[in-house]
N, C-alpha and C. Protein backbone atom coordinates (compact mmCIF):
# COMPACT_ATOMS: atom_id res chain seq x y z
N UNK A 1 48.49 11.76 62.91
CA UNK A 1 48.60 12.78 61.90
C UNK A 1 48.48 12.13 60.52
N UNK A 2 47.81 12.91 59.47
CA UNK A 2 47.73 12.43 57.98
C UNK A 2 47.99 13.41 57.11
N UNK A 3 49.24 13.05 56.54
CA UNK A 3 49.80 13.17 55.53
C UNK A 3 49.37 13.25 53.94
N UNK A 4 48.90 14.39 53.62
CA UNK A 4 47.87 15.00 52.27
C UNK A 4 48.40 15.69 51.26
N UNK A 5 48.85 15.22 50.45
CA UNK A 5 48.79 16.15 49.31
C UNK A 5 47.76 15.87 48.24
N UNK A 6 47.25 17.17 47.78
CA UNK A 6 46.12 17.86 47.57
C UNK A 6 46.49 18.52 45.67
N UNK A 7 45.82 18.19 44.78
CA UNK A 7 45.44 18.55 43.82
C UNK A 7 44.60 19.19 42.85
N UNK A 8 44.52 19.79 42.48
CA UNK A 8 42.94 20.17 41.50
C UNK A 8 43.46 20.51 39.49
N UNK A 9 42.30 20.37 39.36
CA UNK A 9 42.62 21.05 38.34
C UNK A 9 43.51 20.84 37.14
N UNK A 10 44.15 19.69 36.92
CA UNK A 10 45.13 19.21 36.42
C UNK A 10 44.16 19.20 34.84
N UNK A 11 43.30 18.90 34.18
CA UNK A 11 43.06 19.08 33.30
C UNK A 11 43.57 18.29 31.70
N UNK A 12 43.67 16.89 32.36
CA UNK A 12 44.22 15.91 31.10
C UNK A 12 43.68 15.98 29.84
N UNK A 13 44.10 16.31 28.99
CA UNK A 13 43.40 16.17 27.38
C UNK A 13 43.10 17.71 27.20
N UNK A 14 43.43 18.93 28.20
CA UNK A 14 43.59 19.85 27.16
C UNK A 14 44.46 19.93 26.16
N UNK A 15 43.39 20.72 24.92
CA UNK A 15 44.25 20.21 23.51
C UNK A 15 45.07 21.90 23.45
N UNK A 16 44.57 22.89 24.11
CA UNK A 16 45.50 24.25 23.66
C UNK A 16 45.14 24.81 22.43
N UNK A 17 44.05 24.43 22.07
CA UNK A 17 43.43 25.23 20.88
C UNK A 17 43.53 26.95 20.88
N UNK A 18 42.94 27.56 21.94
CA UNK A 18 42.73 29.09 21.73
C UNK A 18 43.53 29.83 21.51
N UNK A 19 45.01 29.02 21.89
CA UNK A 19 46.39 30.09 21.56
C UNK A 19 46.69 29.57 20.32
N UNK A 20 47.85 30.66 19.58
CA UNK A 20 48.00 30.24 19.07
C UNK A 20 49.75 29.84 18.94
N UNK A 21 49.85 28.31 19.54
CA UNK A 21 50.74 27.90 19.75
C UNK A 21 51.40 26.76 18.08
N UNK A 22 52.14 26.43 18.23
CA UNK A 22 52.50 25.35 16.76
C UNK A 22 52.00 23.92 17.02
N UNK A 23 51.83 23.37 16.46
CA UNK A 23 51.90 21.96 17.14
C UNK A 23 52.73 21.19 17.92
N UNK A 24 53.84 21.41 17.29
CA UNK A 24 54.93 20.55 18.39
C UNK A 24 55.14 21.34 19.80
N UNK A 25 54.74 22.86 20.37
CA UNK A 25 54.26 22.88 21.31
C UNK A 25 53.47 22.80 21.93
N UNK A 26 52.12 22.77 21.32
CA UNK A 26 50.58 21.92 21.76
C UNK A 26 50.86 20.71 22.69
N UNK A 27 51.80 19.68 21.66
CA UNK A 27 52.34 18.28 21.65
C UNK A 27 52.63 18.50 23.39
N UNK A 28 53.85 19.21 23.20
CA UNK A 28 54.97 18.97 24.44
C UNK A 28 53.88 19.55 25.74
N UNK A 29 52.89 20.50 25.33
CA UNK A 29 51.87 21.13 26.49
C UNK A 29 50.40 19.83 27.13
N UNK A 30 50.24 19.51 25.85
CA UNK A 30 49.60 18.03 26.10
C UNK A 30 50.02 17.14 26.69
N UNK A 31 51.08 16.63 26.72
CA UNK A 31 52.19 15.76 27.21
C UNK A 31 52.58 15.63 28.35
N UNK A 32 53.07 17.14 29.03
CA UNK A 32 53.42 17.66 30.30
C UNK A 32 52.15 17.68 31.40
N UNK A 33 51.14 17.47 31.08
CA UNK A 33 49.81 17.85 32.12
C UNK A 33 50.43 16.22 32.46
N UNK A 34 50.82 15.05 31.76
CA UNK A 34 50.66 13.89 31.95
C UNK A 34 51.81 13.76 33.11
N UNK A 35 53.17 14.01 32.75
CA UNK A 35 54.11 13.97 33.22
C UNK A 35 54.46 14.93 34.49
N UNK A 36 53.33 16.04 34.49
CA UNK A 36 53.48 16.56 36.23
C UNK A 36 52.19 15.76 37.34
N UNK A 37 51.34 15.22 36.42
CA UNK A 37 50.53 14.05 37.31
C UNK A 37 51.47 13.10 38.07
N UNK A 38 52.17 12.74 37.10
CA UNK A 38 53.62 11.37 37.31
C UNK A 38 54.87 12.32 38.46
N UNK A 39 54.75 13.19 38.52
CA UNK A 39 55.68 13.91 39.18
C UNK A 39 55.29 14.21 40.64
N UNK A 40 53.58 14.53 40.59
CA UNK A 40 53.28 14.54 41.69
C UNK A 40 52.74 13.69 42.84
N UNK A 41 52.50 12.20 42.27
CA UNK A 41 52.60 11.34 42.28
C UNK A 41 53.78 10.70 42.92
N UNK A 42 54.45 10.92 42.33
CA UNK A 42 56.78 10.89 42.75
C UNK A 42 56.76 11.36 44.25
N UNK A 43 56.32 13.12 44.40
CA UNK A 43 56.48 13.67 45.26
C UNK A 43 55.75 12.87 46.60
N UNK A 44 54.64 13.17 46.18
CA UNK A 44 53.65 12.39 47.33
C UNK A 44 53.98 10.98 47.97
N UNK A 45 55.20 9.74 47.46
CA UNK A 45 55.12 8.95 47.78
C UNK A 45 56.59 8.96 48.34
N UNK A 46 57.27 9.97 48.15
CA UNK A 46 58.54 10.19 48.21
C UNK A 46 58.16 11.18 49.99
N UNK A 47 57.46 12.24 49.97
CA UNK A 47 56.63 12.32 51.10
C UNK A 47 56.13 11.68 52.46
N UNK A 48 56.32 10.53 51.85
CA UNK A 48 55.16 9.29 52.45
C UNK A 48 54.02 10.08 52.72
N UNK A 49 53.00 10.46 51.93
CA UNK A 49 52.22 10.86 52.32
C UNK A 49 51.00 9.80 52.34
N UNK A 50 50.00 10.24 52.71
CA UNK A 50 49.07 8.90 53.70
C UNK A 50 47.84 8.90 52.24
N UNK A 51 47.46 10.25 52.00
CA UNK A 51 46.11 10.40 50.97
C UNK A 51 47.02 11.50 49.61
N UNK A 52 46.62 10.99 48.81
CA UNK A 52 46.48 11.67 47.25
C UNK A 52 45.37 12.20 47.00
N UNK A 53 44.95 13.65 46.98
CA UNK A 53 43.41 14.04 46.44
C UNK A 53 43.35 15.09 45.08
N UNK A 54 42.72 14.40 44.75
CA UNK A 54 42.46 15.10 43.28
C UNK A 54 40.97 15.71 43.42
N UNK A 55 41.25 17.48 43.71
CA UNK A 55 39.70 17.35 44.33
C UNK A 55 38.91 18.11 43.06
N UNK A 56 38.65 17.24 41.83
CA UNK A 56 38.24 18.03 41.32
C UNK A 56 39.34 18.52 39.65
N UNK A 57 38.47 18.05 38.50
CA UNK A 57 39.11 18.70 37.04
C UNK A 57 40.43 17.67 36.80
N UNK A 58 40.28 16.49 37.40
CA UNK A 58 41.95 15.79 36.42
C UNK A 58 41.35 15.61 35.27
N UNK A 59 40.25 15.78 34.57
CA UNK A 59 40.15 15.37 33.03
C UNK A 59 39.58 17.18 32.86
N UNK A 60 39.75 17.67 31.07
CA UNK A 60 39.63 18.90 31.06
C UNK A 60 37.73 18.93 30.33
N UNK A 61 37.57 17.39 30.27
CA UNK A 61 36.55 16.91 29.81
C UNK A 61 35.67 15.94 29.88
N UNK A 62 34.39 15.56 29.97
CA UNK A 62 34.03 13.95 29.97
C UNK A 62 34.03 13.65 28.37
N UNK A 63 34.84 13.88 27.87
CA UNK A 63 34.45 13.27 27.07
C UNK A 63 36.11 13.12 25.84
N UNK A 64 37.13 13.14 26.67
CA UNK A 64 38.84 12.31 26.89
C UNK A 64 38.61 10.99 26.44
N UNK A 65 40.07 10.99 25.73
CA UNK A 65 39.87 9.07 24.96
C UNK A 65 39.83 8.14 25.96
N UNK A 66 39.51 7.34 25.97
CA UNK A 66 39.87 6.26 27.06
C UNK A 66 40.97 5.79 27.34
N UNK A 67 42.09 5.73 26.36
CA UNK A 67 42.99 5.42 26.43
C UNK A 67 43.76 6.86 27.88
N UNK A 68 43.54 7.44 27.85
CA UNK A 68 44.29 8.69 28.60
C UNK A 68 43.59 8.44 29.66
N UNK A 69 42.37 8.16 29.67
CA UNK A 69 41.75 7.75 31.19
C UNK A 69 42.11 6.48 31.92
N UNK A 70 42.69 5.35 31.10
CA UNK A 70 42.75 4.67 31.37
C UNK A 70 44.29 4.86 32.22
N UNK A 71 45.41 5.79 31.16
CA UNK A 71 46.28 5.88 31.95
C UNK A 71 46.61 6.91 32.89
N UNK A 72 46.00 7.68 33.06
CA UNK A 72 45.92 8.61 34.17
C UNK A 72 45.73 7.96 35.75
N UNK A 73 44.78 6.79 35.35
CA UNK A 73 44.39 5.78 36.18
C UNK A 73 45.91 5.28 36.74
N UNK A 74 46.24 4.50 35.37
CA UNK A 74 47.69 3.60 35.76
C UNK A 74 48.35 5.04 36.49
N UNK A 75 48.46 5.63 36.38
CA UNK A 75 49.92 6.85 37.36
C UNK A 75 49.70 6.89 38.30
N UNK A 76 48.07 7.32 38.80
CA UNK A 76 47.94 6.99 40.18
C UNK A 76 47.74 6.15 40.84
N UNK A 77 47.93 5.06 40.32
CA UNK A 77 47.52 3.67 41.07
C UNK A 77 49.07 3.78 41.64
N UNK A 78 50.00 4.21 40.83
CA UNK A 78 51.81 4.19 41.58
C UNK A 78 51.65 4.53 43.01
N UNK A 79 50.67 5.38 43.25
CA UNK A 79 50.93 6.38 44.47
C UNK A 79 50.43 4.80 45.82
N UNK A 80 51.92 5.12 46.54
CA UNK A 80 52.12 4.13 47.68
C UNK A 80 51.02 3.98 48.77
N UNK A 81 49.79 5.18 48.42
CA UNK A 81 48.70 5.35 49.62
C UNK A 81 47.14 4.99 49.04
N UNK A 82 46.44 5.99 49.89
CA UNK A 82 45.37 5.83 49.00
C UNK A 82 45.10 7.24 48.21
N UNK A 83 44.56 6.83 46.80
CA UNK A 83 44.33 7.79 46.00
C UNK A 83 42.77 8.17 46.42
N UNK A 84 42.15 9.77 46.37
CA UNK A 84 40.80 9.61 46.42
C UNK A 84 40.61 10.85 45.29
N UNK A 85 39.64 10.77 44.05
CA UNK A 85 39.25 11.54 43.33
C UNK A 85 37.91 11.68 42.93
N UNK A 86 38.18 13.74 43.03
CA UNK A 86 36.33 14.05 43.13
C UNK A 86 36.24 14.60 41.88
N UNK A 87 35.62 14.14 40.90
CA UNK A 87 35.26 14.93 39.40
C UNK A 87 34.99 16.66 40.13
N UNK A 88 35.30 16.87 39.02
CA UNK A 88 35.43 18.57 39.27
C UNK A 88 34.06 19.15 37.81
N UNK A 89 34.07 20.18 37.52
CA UNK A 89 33.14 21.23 36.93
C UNK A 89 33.29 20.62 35.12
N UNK A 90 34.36 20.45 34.90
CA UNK A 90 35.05 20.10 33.70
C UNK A 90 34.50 18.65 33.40
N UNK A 91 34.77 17.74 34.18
CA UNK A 91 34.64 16.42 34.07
C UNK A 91 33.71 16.00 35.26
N UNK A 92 32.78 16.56 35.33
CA UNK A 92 31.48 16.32 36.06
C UNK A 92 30.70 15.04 36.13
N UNK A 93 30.40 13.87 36.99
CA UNK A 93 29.44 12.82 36.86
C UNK A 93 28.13 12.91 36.39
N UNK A 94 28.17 12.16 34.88
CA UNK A 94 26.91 12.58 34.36
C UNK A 94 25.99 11.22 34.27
N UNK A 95 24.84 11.53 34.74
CA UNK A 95 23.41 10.44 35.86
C UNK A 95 23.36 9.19 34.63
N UNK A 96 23.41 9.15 33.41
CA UNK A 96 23.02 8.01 32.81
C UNK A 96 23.78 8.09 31.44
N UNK A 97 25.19 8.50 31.53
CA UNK A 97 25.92 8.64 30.21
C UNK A 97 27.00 9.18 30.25
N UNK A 98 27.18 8.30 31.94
CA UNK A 98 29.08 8.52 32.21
C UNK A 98 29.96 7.88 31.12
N UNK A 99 31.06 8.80 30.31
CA UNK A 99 31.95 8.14 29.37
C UNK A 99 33.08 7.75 30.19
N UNK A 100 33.49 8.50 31.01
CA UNK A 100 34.96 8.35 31.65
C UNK A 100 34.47 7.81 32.93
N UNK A 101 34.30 7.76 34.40
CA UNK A 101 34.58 7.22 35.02
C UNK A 101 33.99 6.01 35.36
N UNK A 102 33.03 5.16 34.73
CA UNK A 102 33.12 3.74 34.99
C UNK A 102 34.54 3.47 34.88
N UNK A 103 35.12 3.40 33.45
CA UNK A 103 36.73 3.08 33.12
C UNK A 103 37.39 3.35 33.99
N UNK A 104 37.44 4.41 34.69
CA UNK A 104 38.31 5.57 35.15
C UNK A 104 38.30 4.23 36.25
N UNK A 105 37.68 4.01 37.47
CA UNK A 105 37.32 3.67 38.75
C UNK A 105 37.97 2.16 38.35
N UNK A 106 37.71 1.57 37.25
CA UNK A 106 38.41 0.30 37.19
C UNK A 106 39.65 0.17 36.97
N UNK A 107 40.39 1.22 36.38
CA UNK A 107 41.46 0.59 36.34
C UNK A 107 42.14 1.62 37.49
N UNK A 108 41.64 2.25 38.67
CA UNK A 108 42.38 2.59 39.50
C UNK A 108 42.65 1.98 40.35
N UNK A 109 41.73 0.72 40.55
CA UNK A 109 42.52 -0.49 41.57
C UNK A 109 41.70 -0.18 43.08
N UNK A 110 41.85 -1.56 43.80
CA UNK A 110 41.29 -1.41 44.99
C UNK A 110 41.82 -0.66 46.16
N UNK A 111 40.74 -0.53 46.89
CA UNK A 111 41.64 0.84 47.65
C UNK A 111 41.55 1.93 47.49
N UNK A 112 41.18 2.30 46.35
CA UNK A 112 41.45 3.96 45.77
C UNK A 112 40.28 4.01 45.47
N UNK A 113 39.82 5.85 45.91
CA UNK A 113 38.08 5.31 45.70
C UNK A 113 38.20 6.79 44.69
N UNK A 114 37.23 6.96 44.25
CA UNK A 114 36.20 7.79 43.39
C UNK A 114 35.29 8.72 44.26
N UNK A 115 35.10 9.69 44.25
CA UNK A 115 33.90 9.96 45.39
C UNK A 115 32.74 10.64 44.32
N UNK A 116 31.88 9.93 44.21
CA UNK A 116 30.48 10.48 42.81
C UNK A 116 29.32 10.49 43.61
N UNK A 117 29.14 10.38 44.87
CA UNK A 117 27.89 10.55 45.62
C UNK A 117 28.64 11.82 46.74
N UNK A 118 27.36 11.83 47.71
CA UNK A 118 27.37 13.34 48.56
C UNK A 118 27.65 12.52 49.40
N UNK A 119 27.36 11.21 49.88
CA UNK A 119 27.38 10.61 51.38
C UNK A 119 28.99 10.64 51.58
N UNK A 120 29.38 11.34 52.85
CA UNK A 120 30.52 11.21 53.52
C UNK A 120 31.36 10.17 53.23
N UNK A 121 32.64 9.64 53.24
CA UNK A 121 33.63 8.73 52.74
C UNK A 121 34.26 8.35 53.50
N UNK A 122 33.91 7.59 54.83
CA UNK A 122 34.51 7.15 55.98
C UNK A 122 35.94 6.58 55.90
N UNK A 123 37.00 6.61 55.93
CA UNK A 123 38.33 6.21 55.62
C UNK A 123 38.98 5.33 56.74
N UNK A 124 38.59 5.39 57.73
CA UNK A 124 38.76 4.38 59.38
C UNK A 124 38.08 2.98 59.06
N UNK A 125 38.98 2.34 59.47
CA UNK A 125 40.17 2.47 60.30
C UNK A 125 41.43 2.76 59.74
N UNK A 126 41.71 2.80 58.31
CA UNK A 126 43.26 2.64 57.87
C UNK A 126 44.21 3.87 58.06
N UNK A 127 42.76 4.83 57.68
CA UNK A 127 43.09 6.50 58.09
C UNK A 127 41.88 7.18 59.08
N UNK A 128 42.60 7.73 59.92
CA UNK A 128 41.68 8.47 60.80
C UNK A 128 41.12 9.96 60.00
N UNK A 129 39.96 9.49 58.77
CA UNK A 129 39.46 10.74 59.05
C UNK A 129 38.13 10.46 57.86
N UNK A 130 37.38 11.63 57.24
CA UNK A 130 35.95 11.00 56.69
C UNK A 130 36.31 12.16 56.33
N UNK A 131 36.34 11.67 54.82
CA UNK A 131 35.47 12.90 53.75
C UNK A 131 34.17 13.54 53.43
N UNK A 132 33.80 14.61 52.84
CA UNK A 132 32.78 15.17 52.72
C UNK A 132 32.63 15.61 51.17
N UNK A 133 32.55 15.00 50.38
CA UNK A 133 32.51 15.30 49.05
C UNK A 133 31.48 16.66 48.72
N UNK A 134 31.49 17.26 47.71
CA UNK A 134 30.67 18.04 47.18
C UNK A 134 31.03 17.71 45.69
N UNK A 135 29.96 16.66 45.03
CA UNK A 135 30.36 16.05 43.43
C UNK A 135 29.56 17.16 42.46
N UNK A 136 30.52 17.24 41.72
CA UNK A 136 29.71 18.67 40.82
C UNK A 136 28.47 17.66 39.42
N UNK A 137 27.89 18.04 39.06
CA UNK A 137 26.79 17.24 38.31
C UNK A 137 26.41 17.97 37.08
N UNK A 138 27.37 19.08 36.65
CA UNK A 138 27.48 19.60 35.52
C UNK A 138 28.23 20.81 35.66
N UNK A 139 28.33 21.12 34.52
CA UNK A 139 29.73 22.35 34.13
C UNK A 139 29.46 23.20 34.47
N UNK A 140 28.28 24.07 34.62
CA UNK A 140 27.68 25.04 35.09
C UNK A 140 26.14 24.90 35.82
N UNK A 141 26.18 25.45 37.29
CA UNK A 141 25.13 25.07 38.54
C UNK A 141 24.62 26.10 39.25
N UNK A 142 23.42 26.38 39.12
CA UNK A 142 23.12 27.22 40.23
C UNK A 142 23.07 26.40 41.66
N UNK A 143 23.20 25.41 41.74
CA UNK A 143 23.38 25.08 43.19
C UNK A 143 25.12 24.88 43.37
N UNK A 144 25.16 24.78 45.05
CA UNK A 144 26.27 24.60 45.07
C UNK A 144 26.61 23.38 45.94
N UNK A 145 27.85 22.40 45.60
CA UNK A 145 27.90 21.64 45.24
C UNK A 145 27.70 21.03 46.89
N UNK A 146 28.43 21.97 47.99
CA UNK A 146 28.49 21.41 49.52
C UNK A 146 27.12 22.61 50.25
N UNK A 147 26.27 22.60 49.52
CA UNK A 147 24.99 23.21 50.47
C UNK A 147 25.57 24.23 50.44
């Protein structure tokens, strides 16, 4: 049996522009996307769970400081298993002018993969099972992403 908890959507570096909130709650709303990453993270290892998946949108952008990519990286590298993360619609792999995940993939450490191609993600022997990515390749697609 494998043990999964499952993510999406988390959306690091939204700034909360459209409302109209004050700043020092912008602040604390900016802040908190960071600190329920770190939480779920907590959970999952507290779990023992086997895989971490982020399937999709942990950045709300490609184009996030590095510094936030870099540590979004460091939080999940905590997680006691393996981490696997699929860019989502938001933060899409772009063919010759990736900003974020070269960085992103290095400082998540070995072991923990990235999934930016379509070819399946064989995980055996450590885990019995193979992913099937569907990597999105821009914000808006008339194709879809798993055929």
């Amino acid at each position: 049996m494998i043990k999964i908890f499952h993510t999406s959507d988390v959306h690091l570096g939204l700034k909360f522009m459209r409302a109209r909130y004050s700043d020092a709650t912008r602040t604390f709303l900016v802040e908190a996307r960071m600190k329920t990453l770190a939480t779920m993270v907590e959970m999952a290892t507290e779990r023992q769970c086997d895989l971490f998946v982020v399937a999709g949108d942990l950045f709300d952008t490609t184009g996030v400081p590095k510094k936030l990519v870099r540590d979004a990286a460091e939080v999940l590298r905590r997680f006691e298993g393996t981490v696997v993360v699929l860019p989502g619609n938001h933060d899409y792999v772009k063919a010759n002018d990736d900003t974020i995940w070269p960085a992103f993939e290095e400082q998540l450490g070995e072991g923990n993969i990235l999934l930016q191609g379509e070819e399946p993600c064989d995980l055996r022997p450590n885990l019995n099972c193979v992913l099937f990515p569907g990597v999105c390749k821009a914000k808006h697609s008339r194709e879809n992403a798993i055929g």
